[in-house]
PDB file of N, CA and C in Angstrom:
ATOM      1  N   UNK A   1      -7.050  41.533   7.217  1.00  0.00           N
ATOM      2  CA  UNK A   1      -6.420  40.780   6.166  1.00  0.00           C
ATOM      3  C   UNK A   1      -6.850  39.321   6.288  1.00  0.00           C
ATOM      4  N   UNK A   2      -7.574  38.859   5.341  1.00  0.00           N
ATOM      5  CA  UNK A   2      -7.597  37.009   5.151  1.00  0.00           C
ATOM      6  C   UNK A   2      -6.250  36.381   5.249  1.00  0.00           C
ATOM      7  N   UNK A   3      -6.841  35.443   4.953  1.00  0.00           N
ATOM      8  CA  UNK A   3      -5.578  34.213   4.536  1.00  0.00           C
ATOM      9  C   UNK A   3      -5.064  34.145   3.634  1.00  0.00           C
ATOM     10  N   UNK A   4      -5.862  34.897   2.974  1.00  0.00           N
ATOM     11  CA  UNK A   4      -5.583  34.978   1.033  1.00  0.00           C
ATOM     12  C   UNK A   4      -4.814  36.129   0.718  1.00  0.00           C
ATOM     13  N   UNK A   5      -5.208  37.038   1.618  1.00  0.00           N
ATOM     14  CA  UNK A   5      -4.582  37.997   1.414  1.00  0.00           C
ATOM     15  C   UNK A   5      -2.774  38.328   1.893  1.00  0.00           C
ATOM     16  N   UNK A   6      -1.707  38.534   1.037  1.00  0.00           N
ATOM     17  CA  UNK A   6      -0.819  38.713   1.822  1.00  0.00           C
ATOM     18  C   UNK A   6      -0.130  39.718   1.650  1.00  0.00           C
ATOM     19  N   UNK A   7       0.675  40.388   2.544  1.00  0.00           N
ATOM     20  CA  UNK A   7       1.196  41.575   2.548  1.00  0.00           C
ATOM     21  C   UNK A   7       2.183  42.000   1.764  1.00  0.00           C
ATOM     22  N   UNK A   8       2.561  42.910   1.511  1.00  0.00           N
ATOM     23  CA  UNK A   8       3.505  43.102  -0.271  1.00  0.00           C
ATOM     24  C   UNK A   8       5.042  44.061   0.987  1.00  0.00           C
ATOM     25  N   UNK A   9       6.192  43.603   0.661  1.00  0.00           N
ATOM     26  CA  UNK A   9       7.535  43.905   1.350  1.00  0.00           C
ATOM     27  C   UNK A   9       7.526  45.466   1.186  1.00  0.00           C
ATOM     28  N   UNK A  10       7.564  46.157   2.081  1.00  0.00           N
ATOM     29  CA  UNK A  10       7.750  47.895   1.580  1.00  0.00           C
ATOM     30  C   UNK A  10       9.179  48.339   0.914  1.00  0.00           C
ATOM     31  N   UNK A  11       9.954  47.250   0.975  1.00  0.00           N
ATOM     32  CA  UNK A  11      11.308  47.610   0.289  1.00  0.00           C
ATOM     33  C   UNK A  11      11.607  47.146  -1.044  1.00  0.00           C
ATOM     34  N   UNK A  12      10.616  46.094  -1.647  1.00  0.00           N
ATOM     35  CA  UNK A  12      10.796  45.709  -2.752  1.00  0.00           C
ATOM     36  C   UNK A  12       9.113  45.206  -3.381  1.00  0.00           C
ATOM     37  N   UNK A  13       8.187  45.657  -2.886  1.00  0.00           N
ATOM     38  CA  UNK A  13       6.981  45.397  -3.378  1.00  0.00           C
ATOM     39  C   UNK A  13       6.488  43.823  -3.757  1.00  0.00           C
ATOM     40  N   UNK A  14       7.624  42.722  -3.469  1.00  0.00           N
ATOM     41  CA  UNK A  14       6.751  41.703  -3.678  1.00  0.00           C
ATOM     42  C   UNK A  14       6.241  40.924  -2.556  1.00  0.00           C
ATOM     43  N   UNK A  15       4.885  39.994  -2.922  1.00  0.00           N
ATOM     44  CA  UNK A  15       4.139  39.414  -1.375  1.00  0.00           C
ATOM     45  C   UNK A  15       5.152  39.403  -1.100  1.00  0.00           C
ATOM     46  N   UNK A  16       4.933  38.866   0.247  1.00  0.00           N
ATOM     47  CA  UNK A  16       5.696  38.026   1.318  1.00  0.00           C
ATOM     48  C   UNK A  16       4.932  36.821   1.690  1.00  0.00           C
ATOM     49  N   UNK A  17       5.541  35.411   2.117  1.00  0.00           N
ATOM     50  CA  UNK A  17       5.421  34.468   2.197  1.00  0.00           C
ATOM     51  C   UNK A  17       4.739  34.147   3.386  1.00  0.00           C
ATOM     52  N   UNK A  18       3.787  33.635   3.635  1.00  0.00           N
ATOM     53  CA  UNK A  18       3.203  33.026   5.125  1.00  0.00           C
ATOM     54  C   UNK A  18       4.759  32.241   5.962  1.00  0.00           C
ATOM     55  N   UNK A  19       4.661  32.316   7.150  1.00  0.00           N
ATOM     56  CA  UNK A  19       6.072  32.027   7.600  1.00  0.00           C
ATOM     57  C   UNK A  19       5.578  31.273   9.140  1.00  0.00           C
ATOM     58  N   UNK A  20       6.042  30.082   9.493  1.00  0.00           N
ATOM     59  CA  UNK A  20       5.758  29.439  10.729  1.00  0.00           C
ATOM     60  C   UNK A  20       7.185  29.689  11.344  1.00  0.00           C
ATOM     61  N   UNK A  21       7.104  30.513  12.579  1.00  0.00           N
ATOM     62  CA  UNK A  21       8.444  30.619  13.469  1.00  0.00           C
ATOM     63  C   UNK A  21       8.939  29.313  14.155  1.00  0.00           C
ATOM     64  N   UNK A  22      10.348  29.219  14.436  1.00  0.00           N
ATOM     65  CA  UNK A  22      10.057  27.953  14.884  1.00  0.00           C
ATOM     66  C   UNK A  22       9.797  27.368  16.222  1.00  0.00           C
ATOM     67  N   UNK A  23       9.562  26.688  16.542  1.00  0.00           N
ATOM     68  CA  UNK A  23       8.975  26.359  18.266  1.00  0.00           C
ATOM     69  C   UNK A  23      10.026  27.452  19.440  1.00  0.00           C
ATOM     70  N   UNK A  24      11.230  27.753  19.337  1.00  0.00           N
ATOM     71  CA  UNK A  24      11.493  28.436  20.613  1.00  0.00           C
ATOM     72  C   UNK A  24      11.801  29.429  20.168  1.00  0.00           C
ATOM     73  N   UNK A  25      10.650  30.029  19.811  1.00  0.00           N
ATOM     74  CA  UNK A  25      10.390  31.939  19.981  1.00  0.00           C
ATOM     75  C   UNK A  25      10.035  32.454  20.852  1.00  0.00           C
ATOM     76  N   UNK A  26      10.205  33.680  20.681  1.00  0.00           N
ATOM     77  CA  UNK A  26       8.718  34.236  21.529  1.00  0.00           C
ATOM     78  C   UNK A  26       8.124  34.958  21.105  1.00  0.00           C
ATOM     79  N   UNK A  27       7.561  34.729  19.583  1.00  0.00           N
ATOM     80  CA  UNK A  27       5.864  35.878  19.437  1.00  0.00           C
ATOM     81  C   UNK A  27       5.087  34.438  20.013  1.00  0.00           C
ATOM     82  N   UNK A  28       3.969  35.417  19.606  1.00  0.00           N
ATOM     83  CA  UNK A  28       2.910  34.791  20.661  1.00  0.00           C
ATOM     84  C   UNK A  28       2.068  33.841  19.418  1.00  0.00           C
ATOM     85  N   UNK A  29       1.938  34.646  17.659  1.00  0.00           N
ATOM     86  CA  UNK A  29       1.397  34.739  16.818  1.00  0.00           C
ATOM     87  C   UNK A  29       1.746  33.036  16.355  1.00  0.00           C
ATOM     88  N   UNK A  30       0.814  32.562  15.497  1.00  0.00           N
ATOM     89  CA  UNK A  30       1.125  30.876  15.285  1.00  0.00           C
ATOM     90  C   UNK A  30       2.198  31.107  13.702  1.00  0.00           C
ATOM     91  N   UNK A  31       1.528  32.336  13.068  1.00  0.00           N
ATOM     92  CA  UNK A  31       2.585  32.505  11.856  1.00  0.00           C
ATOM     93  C   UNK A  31       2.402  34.050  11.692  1.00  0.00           C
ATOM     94  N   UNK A  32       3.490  34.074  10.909  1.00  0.00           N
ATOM     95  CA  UNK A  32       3.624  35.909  10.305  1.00  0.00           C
ATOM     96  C   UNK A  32       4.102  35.810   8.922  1.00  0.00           C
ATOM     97  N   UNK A  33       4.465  36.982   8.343  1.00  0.00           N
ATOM     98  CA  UNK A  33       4.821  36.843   6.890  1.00  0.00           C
ATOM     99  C   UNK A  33       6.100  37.162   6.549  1.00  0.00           C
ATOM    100  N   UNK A  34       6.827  37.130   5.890  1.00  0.00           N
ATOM    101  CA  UNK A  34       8.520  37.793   5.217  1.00  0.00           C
ATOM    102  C   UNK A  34       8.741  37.620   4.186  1.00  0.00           C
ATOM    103  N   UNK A  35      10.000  38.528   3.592  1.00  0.00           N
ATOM    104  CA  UNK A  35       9.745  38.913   2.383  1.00  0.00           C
ATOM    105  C   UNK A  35      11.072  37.855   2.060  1.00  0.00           C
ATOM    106  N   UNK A  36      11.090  36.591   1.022  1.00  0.00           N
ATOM    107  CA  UNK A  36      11.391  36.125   0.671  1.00  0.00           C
ATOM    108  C   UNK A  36      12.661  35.997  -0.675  1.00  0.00           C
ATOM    109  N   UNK A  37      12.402  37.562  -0.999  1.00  0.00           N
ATOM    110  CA  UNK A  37      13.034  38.188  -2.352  1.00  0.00           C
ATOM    111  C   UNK A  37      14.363  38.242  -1.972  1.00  0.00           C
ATOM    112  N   UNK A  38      15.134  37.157  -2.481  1.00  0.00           N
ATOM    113  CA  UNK A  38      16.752  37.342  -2.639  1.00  0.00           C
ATOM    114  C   UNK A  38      17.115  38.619  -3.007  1.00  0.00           C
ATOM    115  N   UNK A  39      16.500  39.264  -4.141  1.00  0.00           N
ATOM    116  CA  UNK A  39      17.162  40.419  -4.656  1.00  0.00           C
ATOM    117  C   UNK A  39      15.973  41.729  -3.774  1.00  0.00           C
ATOM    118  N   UNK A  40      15.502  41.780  -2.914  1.00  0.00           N
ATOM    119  CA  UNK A  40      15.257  42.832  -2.067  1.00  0.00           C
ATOM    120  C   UNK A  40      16.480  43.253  -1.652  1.00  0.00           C
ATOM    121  N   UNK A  41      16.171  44.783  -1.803  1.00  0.00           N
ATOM    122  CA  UNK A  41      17.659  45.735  -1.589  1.00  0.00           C
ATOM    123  C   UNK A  41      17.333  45.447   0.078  1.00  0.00           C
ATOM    124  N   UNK A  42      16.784  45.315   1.068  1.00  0.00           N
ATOM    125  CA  UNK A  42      16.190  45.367   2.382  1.00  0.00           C
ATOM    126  C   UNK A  42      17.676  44.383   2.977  1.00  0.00           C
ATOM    127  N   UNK A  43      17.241  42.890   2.122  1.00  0.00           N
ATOM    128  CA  UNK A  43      17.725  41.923   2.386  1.00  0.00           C
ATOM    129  C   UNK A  43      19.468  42.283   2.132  1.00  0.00           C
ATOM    130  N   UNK A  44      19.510  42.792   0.329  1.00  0.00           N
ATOM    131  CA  UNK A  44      20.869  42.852  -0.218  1.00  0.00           C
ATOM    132  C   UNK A  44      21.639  43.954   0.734  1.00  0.00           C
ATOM    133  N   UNK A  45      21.494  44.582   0.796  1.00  0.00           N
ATOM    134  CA  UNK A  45      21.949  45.626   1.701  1.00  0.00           C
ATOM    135  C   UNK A  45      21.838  45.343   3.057  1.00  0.00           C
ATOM    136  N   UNK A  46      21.537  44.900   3.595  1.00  0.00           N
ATOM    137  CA  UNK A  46      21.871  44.470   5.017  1.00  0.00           C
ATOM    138  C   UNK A  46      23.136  43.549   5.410  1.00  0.00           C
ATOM    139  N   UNK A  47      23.555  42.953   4.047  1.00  0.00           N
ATOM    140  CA  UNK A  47      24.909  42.453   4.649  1.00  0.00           C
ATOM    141  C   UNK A  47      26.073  43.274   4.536  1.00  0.00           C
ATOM    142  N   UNK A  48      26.009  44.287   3.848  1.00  0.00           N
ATOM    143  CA  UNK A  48      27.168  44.965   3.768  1.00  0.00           C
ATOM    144  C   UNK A  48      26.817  45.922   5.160  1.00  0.00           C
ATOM    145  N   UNK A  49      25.863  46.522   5.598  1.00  0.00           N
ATOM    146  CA  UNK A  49      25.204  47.630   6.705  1.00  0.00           C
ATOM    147  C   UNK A  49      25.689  46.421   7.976  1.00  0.00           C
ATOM    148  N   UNK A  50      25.880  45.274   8.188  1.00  0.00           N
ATOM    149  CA  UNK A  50      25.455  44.114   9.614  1.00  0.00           C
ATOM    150  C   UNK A  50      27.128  44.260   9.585  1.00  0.00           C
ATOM    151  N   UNK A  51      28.403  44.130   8.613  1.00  0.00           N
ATOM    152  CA  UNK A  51      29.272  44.000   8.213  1.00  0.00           C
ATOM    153  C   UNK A  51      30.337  45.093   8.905  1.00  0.00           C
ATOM    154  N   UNK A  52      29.672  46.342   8.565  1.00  0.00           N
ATOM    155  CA  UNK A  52      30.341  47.760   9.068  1.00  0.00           C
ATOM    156  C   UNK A  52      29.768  47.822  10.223  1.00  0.00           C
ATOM    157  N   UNK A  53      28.626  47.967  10.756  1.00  0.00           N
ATOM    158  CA  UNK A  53      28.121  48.448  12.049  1.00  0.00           C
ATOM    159  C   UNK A  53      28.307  47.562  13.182  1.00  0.00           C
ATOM    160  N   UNK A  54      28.372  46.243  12.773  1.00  0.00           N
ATOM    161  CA  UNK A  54      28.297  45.111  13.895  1.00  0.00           C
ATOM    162  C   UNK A  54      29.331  43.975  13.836  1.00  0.00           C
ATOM    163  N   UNK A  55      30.019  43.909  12.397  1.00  0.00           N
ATOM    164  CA  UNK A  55      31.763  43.482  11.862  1.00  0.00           C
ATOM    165  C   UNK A  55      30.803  41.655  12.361  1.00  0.00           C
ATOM    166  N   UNK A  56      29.616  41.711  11.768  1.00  0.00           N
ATOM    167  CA  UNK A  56      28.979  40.333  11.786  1.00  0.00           C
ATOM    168  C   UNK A  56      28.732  39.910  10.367  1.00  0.00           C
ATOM    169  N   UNK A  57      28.759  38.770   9.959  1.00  0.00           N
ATOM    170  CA  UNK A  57      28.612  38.360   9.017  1.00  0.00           C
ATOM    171  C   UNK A  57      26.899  37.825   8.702  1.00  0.00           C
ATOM    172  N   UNK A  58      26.121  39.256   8.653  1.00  0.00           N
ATOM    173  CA  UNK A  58      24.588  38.464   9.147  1.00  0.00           C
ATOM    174  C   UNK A  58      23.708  39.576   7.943  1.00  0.00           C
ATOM    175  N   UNK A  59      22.425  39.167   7.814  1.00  0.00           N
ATOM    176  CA  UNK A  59      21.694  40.363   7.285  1.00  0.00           C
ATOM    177  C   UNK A  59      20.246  40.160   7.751  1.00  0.00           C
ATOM    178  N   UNK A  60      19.595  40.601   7.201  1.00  0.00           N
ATOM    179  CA  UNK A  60      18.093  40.425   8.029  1.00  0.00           C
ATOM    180  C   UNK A  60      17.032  40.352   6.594  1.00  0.00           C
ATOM    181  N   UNK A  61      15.796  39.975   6.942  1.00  0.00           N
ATOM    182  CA  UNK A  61      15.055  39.987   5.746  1.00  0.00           C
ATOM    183  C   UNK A  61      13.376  40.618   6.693  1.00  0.00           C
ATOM    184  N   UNK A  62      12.433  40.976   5.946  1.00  0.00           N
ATOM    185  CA  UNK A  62      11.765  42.085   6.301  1.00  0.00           C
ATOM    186  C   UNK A  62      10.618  40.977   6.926  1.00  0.00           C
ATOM    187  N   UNK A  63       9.995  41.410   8.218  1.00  0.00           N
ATOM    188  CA  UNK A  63       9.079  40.094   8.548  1.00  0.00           C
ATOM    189  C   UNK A  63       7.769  41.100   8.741  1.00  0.00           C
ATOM    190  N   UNK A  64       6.583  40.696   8.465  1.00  0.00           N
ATOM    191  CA  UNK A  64       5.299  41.385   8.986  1.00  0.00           C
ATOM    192  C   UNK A  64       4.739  40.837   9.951  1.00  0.00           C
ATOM    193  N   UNK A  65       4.411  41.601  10.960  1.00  0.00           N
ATOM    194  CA  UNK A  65       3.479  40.571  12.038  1.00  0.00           C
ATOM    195  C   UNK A  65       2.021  40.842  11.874  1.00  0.00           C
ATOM    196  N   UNK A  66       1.080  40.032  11.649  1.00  0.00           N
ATOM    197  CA  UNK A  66      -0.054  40.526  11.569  1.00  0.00           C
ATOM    198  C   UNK A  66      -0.822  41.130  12.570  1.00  0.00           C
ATOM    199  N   UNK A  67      -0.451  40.910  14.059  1.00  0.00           N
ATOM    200  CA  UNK A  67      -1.163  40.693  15.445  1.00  0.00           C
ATOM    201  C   UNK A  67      -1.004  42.664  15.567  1.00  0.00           C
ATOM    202  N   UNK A  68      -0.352  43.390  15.214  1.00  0.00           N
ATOM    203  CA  UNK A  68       0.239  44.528  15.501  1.00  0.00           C
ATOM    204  C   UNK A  68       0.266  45.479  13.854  1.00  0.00           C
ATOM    205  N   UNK A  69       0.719  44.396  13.006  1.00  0.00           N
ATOM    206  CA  UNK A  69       0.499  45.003  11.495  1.00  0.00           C
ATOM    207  C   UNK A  69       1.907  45.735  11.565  1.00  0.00           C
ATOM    208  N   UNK A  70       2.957  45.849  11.576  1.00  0.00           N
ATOM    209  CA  UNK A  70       4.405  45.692  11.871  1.00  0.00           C
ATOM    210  C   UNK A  70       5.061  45.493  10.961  1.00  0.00           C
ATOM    211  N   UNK A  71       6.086  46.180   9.983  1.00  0.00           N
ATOM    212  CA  UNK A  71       7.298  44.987  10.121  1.00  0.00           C
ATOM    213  C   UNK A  71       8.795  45.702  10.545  1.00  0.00           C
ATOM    214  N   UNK A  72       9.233  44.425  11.121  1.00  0.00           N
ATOM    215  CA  UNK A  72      10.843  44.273  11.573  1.00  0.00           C
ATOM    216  C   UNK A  72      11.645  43.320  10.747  1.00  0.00           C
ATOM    217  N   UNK A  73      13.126  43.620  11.055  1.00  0.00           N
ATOM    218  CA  UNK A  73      13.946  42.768  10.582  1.00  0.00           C
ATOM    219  C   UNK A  73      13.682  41.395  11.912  1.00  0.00           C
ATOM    220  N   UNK A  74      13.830  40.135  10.532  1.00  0.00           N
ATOM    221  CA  UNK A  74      13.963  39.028  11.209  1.00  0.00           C
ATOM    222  C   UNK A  74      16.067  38.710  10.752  1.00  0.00           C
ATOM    223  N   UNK A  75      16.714  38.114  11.492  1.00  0.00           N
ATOM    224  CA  UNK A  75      18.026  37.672  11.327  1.00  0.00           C
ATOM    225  C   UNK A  75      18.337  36.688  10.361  1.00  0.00           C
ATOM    226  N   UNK A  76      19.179  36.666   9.900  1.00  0.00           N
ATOM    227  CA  UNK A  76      19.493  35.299   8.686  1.00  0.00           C
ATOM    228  C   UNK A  76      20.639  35.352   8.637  1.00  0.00           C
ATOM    229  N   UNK A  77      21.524  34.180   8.528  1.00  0.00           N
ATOM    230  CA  UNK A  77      22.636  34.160   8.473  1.00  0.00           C
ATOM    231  C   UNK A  77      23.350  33.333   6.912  1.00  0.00           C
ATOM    232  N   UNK A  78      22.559  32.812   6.657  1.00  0.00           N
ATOM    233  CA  UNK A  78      22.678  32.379   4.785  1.00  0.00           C
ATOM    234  C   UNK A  78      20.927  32.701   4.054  1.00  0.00           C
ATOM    235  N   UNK A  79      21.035  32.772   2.502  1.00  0.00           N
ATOM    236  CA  UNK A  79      19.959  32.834   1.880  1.00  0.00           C
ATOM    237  C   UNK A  79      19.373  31.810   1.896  1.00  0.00           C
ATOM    238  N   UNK A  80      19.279  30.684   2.653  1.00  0.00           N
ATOM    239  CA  UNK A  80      18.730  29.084   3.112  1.00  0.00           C
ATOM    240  C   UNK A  80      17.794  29.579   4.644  1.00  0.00           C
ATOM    241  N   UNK A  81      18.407  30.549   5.251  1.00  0.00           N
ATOM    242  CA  UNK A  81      17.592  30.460   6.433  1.00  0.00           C
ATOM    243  C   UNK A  81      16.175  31.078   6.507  1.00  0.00           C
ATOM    244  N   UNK A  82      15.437  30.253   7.589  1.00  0.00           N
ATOM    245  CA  UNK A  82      14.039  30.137   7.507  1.00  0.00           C
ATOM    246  C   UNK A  82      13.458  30.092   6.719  1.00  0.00           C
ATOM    247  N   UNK A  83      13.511  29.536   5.313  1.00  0.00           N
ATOM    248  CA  UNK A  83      12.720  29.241   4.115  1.00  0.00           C
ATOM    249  C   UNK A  83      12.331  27.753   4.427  1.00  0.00           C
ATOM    250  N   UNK A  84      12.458  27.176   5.791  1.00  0.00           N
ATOM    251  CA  UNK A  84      12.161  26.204   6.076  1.00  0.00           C
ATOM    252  C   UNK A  84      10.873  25.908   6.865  1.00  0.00           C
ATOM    253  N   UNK A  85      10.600  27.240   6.904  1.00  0.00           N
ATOM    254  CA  UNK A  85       9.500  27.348   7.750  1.00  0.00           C
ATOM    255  C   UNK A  85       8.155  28.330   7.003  1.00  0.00           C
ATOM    256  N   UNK A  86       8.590  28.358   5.926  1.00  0.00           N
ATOM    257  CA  UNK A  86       7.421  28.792   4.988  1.00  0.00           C
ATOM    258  C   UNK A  86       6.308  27.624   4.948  1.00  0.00           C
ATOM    259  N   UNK A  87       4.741  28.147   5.177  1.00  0.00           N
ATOM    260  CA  UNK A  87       4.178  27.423   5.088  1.00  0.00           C
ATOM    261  C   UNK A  87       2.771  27.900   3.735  1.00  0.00           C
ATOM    262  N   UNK A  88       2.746  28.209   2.871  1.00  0.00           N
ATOM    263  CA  UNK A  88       2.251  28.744   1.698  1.00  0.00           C
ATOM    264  C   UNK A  88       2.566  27.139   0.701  1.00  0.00           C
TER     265      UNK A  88
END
């Protein structure tokens, strides 16, 4: 995959955003991608699923790693988080 190229969310088909983690992580990768779509059912549905299973007030949004070609849930705790670290 280029630079140009970016990966499409498997739960709601749109790209996903180039994404800089922020300094105290631990991937190894300098950036990865996530799916940005407020209205991804991935995203929408994870707060009611984080709610019952874990009685947390949290949801997750879909992240790709390129190093492995992957994706996992990354954590979010409002629709503000890590859109700060989009770098596109």
């Amino acid at each position: 995959m280029t630079d140009k190229e970016r990966p499409k969310c498997p739960h709601c088909g749109e790209e996903m955003l180039k994404w800089q983690p922020p300094v105290e992580n631990t991937w190894s990768e300098p950036f990865q991608y996530v799916c940005f779509n407020d209205e991804c059912r991935y995203y929408v549905e994870g707060w009611e699923h984080m709610e019952k299973t874990r009685e947390s007030r949290t949801s997750y949004r879909c992240r790709y790693n390129p190093r492995n070609q992957l994706c996992d849930p990354v954590p979010v705790w409002t629709k503000h988080d890590l859109k700060d670290g989009i770098i596109e």
